[in-house]
PDB file of N, CA and C in Angstrom:
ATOM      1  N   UNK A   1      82.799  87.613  72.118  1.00  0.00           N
ATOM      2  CA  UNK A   1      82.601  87.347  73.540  1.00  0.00           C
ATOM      3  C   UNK A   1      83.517  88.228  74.373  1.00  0.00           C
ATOM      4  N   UNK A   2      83.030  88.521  75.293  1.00  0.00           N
ATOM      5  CA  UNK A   2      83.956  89.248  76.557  1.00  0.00           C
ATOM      6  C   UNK A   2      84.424  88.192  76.579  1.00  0.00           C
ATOM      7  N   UNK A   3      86.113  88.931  77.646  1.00  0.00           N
ATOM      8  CA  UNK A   3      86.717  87.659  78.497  1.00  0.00           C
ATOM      9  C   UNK A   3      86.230  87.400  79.618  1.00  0.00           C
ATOM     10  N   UNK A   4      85.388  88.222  80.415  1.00  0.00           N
ATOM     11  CA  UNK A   4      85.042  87.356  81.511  1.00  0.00           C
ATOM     12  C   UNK A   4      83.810  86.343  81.017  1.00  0.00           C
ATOM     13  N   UNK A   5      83.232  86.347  79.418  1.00  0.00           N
ATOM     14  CA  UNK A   5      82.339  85.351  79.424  1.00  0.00           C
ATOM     15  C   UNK A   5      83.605  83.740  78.693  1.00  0.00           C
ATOM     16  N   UNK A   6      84.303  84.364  78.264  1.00  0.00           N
ATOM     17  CA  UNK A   6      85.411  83.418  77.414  1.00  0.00           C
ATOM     18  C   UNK A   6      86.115  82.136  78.835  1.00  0.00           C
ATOM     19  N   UNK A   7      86.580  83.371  80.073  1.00  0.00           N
ATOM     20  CA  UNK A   7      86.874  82.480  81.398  1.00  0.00           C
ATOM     21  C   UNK A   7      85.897  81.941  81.918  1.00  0.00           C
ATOM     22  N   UNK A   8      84.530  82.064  81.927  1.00  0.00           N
ATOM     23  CA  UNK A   8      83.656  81.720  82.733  1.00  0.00           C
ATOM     24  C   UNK A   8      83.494  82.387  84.428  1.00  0.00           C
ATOM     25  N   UNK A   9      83.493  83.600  83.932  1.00  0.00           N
ATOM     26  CA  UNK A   9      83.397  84.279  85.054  1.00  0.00           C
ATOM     27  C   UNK A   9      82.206  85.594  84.585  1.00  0.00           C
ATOM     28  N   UNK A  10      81.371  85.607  83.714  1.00  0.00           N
ATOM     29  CA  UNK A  10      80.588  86.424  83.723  1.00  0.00           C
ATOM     30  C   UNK A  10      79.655  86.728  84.968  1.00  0.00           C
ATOM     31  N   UNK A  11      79.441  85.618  85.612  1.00  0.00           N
ATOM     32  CA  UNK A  11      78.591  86.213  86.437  1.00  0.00           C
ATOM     33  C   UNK A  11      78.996  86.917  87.438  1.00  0.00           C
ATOM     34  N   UNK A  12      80.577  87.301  87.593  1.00  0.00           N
ATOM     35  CA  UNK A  12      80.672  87.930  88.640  1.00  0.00           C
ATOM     36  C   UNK A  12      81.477  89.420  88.117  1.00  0.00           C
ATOM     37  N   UNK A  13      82.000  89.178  86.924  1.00  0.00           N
ATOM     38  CA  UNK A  13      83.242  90.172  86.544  1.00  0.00           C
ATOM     39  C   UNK A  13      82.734  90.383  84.787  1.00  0.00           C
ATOM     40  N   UNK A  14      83.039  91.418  84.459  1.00  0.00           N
ATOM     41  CA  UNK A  14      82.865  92.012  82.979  1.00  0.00           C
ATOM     42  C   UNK A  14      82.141  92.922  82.686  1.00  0.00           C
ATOM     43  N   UNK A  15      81.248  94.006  83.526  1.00  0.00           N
ATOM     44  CA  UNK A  15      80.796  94.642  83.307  1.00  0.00           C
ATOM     45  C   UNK A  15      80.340  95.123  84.534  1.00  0.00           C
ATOM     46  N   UNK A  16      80.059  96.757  84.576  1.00  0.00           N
ATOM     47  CA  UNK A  16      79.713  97.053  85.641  1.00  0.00           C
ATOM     48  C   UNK A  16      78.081  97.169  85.850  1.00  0.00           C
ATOM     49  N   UNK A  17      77.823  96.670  87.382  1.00  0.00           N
ATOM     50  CA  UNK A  17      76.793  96.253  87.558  1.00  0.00           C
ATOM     51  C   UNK A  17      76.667  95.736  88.709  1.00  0.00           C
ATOM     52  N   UNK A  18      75.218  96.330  89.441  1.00  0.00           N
ATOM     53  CA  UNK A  18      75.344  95.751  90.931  1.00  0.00           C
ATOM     54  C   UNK A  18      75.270  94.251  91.206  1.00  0.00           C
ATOM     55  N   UNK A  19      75.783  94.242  92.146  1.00  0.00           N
ATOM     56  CA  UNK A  19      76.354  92.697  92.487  1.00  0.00           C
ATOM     57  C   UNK A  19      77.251  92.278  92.203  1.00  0.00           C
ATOM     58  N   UNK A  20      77.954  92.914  90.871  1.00  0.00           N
ATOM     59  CA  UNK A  20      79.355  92.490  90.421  1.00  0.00           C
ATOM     60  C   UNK A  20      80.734  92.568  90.994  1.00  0.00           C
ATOM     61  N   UNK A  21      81.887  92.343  90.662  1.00  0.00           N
ATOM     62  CA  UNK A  21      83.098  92.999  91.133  1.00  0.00           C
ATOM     63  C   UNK A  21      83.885  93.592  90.522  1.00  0.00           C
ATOM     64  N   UNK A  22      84.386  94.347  90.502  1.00  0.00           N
ATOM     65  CA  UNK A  22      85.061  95.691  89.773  1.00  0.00           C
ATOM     66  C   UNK A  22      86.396  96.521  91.206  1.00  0.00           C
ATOM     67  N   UNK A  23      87.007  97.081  90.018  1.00  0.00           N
ATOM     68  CA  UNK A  23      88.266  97.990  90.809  1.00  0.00           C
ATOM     69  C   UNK A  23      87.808  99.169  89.769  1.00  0.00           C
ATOM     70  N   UNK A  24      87.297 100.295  90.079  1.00  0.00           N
ATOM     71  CA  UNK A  24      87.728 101.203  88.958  1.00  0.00           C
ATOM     72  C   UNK A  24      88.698 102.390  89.679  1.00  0.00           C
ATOM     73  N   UNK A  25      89.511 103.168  88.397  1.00  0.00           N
ATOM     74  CA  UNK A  25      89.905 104.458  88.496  1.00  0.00           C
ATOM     75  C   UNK A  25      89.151 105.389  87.875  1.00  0.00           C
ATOM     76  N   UNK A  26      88.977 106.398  89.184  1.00  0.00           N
ATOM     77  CA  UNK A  26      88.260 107.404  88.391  1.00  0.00           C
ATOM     78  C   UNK A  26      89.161 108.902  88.229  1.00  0.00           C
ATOM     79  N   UNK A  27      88.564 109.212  87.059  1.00  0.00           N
ATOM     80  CA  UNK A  27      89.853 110.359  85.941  1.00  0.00           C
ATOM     81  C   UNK A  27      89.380 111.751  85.712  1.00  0.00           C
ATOM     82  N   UNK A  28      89.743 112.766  86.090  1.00  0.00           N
ATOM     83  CA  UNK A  28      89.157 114.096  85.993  1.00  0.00           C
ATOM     84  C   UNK A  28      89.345 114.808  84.565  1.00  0.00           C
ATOM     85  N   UNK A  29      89.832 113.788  83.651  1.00  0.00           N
ATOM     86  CA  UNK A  29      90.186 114.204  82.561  1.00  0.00           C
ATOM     87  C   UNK A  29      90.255 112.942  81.236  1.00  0.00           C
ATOM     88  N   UNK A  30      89.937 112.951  80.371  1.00  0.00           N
ATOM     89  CA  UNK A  30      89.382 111.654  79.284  1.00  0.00           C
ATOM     90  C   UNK A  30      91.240 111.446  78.447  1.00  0.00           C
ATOM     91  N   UNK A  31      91.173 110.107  78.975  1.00  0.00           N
ATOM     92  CA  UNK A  31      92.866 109.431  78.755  1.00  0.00           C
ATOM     93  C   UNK A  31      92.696 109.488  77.057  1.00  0.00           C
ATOM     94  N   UNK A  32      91.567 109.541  76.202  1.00  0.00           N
ATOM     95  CA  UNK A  32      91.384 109.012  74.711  1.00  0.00           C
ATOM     96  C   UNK A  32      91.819 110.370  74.231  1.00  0.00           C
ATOM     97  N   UNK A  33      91.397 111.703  74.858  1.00  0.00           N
ATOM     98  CA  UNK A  33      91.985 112.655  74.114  1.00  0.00           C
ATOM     99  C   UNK A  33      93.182 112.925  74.255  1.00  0.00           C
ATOM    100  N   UNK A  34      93.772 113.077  75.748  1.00  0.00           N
ATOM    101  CA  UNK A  34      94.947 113.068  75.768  1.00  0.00           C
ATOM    102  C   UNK A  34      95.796 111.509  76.946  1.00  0.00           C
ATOM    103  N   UNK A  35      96.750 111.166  76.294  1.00  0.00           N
ATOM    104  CA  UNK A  35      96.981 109.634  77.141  1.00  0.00           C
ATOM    105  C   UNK A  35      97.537 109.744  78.958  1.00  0.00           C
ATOM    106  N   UNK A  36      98.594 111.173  78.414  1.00  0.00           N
ATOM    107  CA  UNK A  36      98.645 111.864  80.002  1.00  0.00           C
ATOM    108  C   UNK A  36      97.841 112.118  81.011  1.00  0.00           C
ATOM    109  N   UNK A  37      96.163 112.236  80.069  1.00  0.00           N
ATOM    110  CA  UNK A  37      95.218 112.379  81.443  1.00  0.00           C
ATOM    111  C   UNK A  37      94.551 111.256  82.317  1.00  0.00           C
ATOM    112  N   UNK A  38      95.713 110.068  81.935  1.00  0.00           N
ATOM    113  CA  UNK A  38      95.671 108.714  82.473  1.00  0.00           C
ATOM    114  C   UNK A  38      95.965 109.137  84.050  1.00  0.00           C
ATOM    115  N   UNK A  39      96.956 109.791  83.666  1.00  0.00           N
ATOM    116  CA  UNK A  39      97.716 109.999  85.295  1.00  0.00           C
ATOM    117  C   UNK A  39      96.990 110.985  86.354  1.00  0.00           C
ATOM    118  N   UNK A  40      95.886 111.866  85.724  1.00  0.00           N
ATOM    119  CA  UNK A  40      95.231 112.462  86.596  1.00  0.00           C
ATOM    120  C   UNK A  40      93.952 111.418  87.076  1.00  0.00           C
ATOM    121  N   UNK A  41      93.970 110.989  88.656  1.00  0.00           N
ATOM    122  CA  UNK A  41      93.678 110.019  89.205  1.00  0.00           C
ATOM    123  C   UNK A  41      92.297 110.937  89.987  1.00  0.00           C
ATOM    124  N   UNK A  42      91.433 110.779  90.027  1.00  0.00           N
ATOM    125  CA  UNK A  42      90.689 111.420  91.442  1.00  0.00           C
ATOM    126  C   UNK A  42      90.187 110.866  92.247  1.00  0.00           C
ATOM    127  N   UNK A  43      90.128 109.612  92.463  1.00  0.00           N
ATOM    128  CA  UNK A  43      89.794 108.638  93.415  1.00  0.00           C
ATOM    129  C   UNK A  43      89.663 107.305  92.895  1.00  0.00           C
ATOM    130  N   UNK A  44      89.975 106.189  93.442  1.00  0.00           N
ATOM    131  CA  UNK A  44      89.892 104.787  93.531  1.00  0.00           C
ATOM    132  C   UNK A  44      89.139 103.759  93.932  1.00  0.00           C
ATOM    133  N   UNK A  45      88.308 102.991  93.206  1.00  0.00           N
ATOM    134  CA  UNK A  45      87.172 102.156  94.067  1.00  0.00           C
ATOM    135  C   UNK A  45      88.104 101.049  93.744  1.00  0.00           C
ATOM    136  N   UNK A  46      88.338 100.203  95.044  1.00  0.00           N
ATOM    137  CA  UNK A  46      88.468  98.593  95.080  1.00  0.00           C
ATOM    138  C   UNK A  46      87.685  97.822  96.001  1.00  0.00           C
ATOM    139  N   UNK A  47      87.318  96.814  95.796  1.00  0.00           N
ATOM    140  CA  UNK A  47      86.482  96.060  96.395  1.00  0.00           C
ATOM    141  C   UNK A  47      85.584  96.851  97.578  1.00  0.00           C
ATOM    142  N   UNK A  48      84.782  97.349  96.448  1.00  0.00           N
ATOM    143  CA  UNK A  48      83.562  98.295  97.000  1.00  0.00           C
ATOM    144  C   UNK A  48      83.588 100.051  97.895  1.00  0.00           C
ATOM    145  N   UNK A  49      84.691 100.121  97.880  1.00  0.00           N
ATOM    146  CA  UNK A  49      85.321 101.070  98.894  1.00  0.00           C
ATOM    147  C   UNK A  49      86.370 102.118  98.415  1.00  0.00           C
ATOM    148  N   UNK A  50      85.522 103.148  98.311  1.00  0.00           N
ATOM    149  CA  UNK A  50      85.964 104.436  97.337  1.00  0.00           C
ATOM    150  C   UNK A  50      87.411 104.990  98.133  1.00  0.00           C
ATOM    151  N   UNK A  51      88.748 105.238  97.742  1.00  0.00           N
ATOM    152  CA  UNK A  51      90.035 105.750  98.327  1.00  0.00           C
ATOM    153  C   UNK A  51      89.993 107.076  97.344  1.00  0.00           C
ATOM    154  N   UNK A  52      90.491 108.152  98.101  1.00  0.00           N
ATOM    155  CA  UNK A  52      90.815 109.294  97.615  1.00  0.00           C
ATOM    156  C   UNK A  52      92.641 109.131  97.374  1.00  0.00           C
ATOM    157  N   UNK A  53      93.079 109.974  96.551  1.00  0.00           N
ATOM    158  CA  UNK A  53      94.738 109.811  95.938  1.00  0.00           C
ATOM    159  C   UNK A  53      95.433 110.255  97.362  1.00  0.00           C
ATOM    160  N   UNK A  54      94.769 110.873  98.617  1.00  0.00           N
ATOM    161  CA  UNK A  54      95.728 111.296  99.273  1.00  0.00           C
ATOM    162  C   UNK A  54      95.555 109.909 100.534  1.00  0.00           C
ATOM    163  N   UNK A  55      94.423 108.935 100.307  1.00  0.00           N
ATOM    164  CA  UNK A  55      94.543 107.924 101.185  1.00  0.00           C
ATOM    165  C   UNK A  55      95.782 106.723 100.424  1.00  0.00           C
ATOM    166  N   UNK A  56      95.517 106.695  99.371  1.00  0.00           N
ATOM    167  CA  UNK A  56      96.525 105.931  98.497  1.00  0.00           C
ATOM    168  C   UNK A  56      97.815 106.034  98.830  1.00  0.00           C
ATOM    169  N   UNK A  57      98.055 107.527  98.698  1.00  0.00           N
ATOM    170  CA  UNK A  57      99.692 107.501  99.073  1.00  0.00           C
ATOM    171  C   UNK A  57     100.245 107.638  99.884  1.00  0.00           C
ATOM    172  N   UNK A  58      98.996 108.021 101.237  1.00  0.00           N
ATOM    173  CA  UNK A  58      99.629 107.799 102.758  1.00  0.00           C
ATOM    174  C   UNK A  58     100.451 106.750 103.347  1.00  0.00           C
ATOM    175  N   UNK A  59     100.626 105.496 102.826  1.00  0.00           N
ATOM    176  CA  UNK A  59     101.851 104.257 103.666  1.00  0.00           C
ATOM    177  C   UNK A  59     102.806 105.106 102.717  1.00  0.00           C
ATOM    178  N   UNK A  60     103.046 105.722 101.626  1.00  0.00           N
ATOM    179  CA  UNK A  60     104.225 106.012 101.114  1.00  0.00           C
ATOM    180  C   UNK A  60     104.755 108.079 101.517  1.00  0.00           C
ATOM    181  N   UNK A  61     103.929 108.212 102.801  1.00  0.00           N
ATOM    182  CA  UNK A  61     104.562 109.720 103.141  1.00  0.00           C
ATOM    183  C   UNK A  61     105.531 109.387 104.541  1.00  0.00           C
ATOM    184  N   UNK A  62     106.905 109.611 104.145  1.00  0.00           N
ATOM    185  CA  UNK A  62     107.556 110.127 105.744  1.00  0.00           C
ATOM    186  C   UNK A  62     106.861 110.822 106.704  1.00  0.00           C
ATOM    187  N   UNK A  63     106.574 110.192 107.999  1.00  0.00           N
ATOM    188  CA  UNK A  63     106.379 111.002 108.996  1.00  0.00           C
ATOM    189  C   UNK A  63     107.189 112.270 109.139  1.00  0.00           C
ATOM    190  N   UNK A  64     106.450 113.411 109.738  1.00  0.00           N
ATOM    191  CA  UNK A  64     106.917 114.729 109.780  1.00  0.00           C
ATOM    192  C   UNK A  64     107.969 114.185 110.937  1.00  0.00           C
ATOM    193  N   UNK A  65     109.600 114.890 110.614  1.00  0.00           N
ATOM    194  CA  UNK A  65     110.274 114.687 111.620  1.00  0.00           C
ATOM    195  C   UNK A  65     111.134 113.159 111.425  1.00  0.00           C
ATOM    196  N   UNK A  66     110.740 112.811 110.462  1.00  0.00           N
ATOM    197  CA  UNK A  66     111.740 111.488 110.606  1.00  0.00           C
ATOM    198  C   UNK A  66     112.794 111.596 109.176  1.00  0.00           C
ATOM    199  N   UNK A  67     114.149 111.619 109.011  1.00  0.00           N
ATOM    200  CA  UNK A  67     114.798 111.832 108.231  1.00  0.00           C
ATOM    201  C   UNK A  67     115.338 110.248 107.478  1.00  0.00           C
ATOM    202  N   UNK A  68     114.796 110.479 105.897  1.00  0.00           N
ATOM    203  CA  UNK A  68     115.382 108.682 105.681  1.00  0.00           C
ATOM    204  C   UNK A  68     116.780 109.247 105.665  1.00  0.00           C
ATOM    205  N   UNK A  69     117.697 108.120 105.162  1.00  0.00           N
ATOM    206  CA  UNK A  69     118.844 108.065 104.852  1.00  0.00           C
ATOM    207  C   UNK A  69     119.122 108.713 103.255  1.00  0.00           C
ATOM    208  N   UNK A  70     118.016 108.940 102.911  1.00  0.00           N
ATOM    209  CA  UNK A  70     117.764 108.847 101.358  1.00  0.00           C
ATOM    210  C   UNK A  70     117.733 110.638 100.902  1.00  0.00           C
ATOM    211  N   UNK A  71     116.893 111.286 102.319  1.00  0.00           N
ATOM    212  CA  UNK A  71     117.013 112.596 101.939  1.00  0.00           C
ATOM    213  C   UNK A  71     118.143 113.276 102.381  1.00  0.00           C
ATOM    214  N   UNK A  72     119.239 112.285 102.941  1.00  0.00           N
ATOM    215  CA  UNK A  72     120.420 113.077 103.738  1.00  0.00           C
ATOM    216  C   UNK A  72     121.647 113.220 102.149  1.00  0.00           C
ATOM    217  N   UNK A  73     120.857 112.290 101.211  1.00  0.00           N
ATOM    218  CA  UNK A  73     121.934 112.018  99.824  1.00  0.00           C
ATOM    219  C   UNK A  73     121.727 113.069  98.797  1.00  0.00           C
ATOM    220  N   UNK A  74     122.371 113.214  98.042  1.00  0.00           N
ATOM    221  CA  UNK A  74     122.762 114.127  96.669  1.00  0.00           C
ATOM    222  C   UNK A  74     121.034 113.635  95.846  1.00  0.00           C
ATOM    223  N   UNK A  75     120.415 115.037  95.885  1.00  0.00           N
ATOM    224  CA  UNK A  75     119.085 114.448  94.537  1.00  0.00           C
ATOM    225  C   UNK A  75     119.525 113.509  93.673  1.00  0.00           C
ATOM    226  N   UNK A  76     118.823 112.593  93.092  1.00  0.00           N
ATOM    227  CA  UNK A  76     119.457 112.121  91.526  1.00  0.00           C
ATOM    228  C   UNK A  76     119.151 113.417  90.568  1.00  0.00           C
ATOM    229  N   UNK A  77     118.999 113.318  89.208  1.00  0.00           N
ATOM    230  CA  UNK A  77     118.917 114.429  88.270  1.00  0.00           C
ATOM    231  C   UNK A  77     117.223 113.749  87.851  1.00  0.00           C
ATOM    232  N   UNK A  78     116.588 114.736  87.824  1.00  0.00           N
ATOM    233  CA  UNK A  78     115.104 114.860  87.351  1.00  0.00           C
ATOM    234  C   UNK A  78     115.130 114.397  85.919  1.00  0.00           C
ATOM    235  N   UNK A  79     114.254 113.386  85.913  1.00  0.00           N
ATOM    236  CA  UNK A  79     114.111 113.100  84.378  1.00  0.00           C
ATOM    237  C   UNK A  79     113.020 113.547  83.503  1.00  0.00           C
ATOM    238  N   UNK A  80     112.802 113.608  82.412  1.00  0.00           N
ATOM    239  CA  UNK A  80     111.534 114.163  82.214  1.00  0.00           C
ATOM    240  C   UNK A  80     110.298 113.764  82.056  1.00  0.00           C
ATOM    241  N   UNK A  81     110.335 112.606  82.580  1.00  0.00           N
ATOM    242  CA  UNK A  81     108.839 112.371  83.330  1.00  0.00           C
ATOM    243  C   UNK A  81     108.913 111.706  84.663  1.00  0.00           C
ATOM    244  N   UNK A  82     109.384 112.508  85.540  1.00  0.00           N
ATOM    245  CA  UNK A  82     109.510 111.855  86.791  1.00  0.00           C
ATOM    246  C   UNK A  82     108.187 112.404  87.390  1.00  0.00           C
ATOM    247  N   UNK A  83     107.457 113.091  86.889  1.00  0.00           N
ATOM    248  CA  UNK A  83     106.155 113.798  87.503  1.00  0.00           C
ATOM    249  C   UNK A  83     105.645 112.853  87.831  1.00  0.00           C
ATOM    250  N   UNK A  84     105.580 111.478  86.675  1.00  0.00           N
ATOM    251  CA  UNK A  84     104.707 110.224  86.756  1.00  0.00           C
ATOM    252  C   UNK A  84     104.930 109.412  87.791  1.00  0.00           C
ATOM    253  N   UNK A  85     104.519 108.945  89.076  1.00  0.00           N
ATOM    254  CA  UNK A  85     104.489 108.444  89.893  1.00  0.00           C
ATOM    255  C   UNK A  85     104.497 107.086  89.493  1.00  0.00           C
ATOM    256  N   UNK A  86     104.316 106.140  88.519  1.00  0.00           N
ATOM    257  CA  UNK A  86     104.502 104.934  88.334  1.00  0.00           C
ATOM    258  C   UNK A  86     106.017 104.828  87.524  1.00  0.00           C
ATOM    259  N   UNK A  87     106.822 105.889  87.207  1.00  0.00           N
ATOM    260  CA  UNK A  87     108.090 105.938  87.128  1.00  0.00           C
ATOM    261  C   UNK A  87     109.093 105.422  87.985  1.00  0.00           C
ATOM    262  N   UNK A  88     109.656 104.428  87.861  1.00  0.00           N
ATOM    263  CA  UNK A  88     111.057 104.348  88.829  1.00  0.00           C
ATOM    264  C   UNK A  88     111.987 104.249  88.076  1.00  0.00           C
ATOM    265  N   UNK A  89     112.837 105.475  88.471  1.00  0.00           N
ATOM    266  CA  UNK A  89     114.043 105.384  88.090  1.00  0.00           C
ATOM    267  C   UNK A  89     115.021 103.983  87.637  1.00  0.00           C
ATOM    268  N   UNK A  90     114.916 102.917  88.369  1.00  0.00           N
ATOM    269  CA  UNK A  90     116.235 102.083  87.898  1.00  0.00           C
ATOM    270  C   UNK A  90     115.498 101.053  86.923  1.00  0.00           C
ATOM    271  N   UNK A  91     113.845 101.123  86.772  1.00  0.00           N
ATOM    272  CA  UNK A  91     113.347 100.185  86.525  1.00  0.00           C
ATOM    273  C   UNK A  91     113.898 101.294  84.643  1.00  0.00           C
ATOM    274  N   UNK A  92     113.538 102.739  84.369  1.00  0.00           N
ATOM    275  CA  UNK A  92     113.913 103.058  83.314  1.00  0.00           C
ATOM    276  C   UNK A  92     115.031 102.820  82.882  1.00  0.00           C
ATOM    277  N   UNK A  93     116.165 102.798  83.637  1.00  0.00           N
ATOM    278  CA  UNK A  93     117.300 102.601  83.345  1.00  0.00           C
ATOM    279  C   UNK A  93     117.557 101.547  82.634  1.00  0.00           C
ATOM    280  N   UNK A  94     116.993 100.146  83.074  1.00  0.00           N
ATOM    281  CA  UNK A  94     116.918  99.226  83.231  1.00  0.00           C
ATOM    282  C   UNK A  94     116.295  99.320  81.680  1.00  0.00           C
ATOM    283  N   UNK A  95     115.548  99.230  81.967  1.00  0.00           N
ATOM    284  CA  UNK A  95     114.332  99.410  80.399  1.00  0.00           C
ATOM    285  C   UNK A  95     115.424 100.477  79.169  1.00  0.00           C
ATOM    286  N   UNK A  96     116.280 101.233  79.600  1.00  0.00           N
ATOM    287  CA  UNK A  96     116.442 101.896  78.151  1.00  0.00           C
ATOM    288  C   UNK A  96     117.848 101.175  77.887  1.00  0.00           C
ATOM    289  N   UNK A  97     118.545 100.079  78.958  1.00  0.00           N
ATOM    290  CA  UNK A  97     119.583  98.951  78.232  1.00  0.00           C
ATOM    291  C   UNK A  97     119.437  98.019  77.812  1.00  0.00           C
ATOM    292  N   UNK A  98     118.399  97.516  77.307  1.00  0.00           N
ATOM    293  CA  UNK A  98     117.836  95.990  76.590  1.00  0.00           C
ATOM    294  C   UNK A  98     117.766  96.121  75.320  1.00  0.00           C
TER     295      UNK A  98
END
């Protein structure tokens, strides 16, 4: 059984299909051959309504002209996968002392 037939939610969730509900990511590159091409994103459907990666990360761009407090500080040191945008720094940190 699927889980949305196991929860009792097949009729709305578990497969894609009109009328249904779904979030997908869509990938310009197949995550099974390589797992990195997880992170190449090319657009976002959530609740029916397709976002491109540059609408996504617009609440997270500084306005041109406004200086945080953050870019007035010393870089931290680049780690080697800071490319990955679901990376945060203290959360790794955090994660490589347990």
């Amino acid at each position: 059984k699927l889980p949305a037939e196991q929860f009792s939610v097949a009729k709305d969730l578990g497969t894609i299909e009109p009328g249904k509900l779904a979030d997908l990511a869509f990938l310009t590159d197949d995550p099974l051959e390589d797992i990195r091409n997880a992170t190449h994103v090319a657009s976002v459907m959530k609740n029916g309504r397709l976002y491109t990666v540059k609408e996504l990360m617009a609440p997270f761009v500084t306005p041109a002209g406004t200086r945080s407090p953050a870019s007035r500080a010393i870089p931290a040191p680049r780690h080697p996968s800071a490319d990955k945008w679901w990376h945060d720094p203290e959360q790794m940190i955090e994660d490589d002392h347990k």
